[in-house]
N, C-alpha and C. Protein backbone atom coordinates (compact mmCIF):
# COMPACT_ATOMS: atom_id res chain seq x y z
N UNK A 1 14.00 -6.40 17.37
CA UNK A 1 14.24 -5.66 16.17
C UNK A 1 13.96 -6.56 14.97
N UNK A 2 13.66 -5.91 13.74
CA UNK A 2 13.41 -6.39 12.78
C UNK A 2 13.71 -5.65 11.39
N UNK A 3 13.81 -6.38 9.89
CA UNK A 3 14.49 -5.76 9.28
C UNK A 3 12.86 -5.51 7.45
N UNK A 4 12.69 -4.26 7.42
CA UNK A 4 11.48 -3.97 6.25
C UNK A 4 12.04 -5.49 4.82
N UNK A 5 13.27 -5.15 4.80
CA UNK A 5 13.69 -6.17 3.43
C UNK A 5 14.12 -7.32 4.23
N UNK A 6 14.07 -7.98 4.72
CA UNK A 6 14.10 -9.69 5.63
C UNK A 6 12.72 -10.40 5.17
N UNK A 7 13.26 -11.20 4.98
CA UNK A 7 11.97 -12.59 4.33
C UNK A 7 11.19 -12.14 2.81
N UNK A 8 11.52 -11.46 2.24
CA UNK A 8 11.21 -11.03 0.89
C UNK A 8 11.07 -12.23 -0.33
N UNK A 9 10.50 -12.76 -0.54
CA UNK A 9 10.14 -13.86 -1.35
C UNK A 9 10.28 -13.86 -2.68
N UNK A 10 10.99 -14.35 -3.59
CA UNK A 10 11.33 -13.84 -5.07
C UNK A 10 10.12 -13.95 -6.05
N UNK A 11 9.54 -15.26 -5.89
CA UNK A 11 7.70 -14.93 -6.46
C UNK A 11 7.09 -15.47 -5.29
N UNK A 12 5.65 -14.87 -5.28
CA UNK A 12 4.26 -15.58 -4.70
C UNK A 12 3.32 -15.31 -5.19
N UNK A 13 2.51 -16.39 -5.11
CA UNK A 13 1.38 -16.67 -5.89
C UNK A 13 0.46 -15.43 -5.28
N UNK A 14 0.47 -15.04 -3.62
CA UNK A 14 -0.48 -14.19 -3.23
C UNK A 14 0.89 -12.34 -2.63
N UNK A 15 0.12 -11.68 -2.50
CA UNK A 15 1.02 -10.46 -1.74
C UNK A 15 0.71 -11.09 -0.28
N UNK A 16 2.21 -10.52 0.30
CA UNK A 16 2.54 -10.94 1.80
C UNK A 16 2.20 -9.66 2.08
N UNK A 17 1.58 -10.10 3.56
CA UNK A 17 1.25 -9.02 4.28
C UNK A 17 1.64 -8.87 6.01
N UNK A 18 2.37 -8.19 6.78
CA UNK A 18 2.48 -8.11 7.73
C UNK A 18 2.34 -6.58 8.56
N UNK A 19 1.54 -7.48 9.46
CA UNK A 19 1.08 -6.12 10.20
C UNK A 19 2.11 -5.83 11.55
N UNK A 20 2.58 -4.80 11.15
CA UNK A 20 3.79 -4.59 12.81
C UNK A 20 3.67 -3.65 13.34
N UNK A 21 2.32 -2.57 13.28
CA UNK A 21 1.72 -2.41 14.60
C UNK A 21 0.40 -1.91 14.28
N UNK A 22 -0.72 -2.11 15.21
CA UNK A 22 -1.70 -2.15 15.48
C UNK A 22 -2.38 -1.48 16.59
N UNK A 23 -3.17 -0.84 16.84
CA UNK A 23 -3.68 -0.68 17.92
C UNK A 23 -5.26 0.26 17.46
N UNK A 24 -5.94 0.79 18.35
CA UNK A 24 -7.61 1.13 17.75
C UNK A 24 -7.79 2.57 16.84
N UNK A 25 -6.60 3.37 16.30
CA UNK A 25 -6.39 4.30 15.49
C UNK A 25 -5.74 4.31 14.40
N UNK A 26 -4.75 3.11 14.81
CA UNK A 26 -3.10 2.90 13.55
C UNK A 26 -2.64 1.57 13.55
N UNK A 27 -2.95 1.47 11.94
CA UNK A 27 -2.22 0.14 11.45
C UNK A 27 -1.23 0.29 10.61
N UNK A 28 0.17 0.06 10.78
CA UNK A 28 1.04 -0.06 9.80
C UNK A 28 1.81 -1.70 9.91
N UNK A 29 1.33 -1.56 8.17
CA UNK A 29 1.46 -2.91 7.45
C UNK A 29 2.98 -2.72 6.61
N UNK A 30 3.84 -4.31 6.75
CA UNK A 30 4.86 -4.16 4.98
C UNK A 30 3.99 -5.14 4.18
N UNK A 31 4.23 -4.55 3.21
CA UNK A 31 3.14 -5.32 1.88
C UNK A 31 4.40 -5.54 0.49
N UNK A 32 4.05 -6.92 1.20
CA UNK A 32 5.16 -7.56 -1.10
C UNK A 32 4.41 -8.07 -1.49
N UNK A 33 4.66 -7.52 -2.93
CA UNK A 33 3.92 -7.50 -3.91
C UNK A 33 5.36 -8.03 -4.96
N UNK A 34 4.63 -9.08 -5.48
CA UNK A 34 5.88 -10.00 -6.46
C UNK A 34 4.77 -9.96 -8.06
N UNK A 35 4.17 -8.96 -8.53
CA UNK A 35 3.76 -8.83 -9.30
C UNK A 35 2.15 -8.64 -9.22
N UNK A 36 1.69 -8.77 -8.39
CA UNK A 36 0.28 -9.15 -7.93
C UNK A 36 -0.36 -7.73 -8.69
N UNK A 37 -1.45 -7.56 -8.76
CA UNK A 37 -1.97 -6.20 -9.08
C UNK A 37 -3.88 -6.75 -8.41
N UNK A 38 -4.69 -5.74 -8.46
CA UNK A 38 -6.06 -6.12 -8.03
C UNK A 38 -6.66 -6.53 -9.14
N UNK A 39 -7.93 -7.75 -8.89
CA UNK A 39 -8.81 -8.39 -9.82
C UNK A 39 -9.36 -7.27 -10.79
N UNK A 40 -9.63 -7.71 -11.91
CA UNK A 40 -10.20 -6.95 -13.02
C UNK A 40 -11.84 -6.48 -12.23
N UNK A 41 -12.00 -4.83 -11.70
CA UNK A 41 -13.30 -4.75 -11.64
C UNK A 41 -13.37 -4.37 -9.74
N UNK A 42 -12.19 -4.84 -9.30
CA UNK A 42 -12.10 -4.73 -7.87
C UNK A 42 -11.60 -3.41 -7.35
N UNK A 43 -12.13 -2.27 -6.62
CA UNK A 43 -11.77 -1.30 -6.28
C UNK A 43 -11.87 -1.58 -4.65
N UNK A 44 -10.74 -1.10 -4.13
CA UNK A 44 -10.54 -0.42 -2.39
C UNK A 44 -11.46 0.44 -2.26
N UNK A 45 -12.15 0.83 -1.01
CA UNK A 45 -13.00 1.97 -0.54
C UNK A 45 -12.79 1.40 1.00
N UNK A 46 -11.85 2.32 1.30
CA UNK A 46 -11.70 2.08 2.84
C UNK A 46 -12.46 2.98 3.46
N UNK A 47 -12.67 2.58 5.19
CA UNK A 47 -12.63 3.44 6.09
C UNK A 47 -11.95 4.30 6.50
N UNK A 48 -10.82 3.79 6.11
CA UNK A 48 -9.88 4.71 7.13
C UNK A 48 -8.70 5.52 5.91
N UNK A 49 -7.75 6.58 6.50
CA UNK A 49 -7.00 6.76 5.85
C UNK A 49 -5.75 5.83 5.18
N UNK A 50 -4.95 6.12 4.48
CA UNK A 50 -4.17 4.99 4.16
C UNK A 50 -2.71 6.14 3.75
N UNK A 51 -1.54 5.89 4.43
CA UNK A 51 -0.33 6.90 3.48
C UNK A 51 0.80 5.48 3.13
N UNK A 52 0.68 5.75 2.07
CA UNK A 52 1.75 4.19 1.84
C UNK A 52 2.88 4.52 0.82
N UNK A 53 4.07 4.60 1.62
CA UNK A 53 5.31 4.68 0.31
C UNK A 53 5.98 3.40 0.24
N UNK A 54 6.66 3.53 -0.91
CA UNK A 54 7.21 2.13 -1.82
C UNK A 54 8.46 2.69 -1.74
N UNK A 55 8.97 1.32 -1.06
CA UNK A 55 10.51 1.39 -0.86
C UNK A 55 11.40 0.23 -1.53
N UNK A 56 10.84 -0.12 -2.39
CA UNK A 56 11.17 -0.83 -3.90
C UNK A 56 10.45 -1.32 -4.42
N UNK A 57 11.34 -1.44 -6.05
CA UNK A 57 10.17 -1.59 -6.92
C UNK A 57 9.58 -0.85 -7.20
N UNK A 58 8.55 -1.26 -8.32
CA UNK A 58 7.89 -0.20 -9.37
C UNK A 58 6.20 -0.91 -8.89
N UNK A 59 5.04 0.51 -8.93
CA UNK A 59 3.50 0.01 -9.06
C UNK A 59 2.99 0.86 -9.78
N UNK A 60 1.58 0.55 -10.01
CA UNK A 60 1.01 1.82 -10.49
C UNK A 60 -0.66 1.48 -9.78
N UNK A 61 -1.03 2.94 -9.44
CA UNK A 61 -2.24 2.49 -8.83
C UNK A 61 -3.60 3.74 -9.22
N UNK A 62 -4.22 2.94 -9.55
CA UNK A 62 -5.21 3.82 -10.35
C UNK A 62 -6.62 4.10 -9.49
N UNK A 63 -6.73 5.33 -9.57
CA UNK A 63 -7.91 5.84 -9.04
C UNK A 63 -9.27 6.44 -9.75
N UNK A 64 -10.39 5.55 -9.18
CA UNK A 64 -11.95 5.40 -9.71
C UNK A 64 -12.36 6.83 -10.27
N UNK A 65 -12.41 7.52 -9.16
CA UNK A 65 -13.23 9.26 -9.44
C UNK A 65 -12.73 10.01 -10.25
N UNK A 66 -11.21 10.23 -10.20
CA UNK A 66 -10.09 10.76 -10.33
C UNK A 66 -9.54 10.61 -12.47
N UNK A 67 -9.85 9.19 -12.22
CA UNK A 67 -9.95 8.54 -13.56
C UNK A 67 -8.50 8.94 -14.19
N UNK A 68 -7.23 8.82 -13.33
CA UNK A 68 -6.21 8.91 -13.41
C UNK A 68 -5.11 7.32 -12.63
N UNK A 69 -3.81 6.99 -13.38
CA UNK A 69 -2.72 6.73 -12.93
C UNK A 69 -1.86 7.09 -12.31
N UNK A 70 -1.03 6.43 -11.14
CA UNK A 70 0.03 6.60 -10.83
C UNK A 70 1.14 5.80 -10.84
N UNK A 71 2.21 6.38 -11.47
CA UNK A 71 3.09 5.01 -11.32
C UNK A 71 4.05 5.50 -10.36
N UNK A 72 4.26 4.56 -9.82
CA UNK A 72 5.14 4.49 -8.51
C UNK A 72 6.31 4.27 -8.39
N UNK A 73 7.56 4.57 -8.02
CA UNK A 73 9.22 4.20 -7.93
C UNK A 73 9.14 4.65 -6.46
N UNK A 74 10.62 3.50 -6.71
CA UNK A 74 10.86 3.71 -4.71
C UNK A 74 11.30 5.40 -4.19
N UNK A 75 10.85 5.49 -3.34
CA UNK A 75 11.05 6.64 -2.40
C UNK A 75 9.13 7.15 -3.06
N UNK A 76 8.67 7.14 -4.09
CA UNK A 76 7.12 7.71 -3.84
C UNK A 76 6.56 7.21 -2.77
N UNK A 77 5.45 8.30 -2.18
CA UNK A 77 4.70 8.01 -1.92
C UNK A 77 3.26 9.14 -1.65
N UNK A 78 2.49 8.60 -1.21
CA UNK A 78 1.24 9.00 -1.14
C UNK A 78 0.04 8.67 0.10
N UNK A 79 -0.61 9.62 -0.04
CA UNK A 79 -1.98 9.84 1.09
C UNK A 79 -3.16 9.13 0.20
N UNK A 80 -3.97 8.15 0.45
CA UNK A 80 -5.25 8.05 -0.11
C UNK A 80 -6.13 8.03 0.79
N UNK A 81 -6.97 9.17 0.61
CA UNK A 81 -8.51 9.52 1.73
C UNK A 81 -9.02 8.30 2.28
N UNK A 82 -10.36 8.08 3.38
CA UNK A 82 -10.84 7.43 3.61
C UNK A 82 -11.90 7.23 2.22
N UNK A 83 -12.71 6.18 1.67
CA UNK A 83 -13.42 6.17 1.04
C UNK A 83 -12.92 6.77 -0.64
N UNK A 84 -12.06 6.79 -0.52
CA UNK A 84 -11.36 7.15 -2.26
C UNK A 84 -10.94 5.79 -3.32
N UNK A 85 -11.51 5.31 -4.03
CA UNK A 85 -11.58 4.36 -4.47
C UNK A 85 -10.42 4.16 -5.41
N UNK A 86 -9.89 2.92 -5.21
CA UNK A 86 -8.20 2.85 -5.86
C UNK A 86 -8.34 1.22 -5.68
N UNK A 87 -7.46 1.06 -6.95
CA UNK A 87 -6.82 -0.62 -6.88
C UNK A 87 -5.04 0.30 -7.27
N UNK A 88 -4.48 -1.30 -7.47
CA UNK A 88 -3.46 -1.95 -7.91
C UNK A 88 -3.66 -2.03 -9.32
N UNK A 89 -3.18 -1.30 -9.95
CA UNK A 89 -3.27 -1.96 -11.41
C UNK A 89 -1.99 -2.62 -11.51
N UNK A 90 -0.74 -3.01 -11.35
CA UNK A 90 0.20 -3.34 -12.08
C UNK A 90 1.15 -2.78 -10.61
N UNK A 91 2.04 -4.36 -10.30
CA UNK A 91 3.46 -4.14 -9.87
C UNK A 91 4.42 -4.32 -10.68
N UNK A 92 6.03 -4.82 -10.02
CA UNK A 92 6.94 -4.88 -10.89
C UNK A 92 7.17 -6.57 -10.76
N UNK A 93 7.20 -7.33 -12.15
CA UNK A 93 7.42 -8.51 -12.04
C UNK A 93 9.02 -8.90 -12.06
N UNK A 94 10.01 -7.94 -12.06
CA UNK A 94 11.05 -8.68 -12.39
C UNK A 94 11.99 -8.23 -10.88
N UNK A 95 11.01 -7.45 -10.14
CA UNK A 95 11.80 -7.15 -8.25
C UNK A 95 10.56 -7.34 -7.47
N UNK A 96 10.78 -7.52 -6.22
CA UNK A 96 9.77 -7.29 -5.23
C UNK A 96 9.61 -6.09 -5.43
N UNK A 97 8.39 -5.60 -4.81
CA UNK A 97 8.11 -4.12 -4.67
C UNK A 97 7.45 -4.38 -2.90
N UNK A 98 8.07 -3.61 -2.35
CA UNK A 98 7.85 -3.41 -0.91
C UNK A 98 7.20 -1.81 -0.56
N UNK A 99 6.09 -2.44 -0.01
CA UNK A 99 5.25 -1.32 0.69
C UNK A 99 5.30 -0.99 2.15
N UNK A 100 5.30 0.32 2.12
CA UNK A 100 4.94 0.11 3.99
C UNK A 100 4.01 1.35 3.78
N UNK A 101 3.21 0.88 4.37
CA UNK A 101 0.99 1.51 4.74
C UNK A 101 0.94 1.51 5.59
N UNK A 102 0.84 2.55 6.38
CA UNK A 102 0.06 3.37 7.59
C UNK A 102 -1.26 4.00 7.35
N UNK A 103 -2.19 3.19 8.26
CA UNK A 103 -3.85 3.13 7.79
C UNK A 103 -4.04 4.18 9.08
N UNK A 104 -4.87 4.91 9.21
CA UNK A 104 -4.99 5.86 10.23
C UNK A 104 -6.68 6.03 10.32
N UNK A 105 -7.42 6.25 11.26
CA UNK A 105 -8.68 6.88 11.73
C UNK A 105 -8.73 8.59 10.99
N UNK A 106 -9.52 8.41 10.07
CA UNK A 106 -9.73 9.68 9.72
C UNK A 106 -10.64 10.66 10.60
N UNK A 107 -11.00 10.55 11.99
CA UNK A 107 -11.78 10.80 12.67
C UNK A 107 -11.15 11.28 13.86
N UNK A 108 -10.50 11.04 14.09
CA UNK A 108 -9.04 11.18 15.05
C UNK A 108 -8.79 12.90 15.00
N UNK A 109 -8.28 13.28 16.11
CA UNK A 109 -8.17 14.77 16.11
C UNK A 109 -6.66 14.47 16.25
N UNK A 110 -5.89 15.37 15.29
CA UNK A 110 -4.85 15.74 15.08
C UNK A 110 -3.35 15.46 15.96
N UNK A 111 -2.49 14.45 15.80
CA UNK A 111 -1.74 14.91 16.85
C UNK A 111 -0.86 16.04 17.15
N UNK A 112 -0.40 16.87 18.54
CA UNK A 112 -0.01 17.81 18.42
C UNK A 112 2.11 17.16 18.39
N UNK A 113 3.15 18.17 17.79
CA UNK A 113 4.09 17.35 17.88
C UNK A 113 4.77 18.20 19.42
């Protein structure tokens, strides 16, 4: 067992990333972010799907096509398509902000429950 808020770092120079599970359809990552935001000019365009809610802390993450913001508080969250272009503009510098991202195969047929 393991705990989402355990080892939370008060600053870092880079976002921590851990991947706790994996396999050839699904990756879910926790992601801290101690202020970090993406390089001026740098956009995401994944393969795959991505649904990632913030379970503290504040972000905001801006999308290319869309030419819109989001700002983020804990309990949001959100779906971003495969290939939908998005950064990080801005975390929260004065808390961690903790992510947890589930990357998925957009290709994948549906599971049934």
């Amino acid at each position: 067992m393991d705990n989402l808020f355990a080892n939370v770092p008060d600053q870092a120079i880079e976002e921590l990333t851990d991947v706790l599970i994996r396999n050839p359809s699904l990756r879910i990552e926790r992601i801290v972010s101690t202020g970090q935001s993406s390089p001026d000019g740098f956009w995401y365009d994944q393969t795959e799907n991505e649904w990632v809610v913030l379970l503290s802390g504040e972000a905001s993450l801006q999308f290319e096509e869309r030419d819109e913001m989001i700002n983020m508080k804990r309990g949001d969250f959100i779906e971003i398509p495969a290939g939908l272009r998005h950064r990080v503009d801005s975390t929260s510098k004065t808390e961690a902000t903790i992510w947890l991202a589930i990357f998925f195969d957009p290709d994948k047929k549906s599971i049934e429950a």
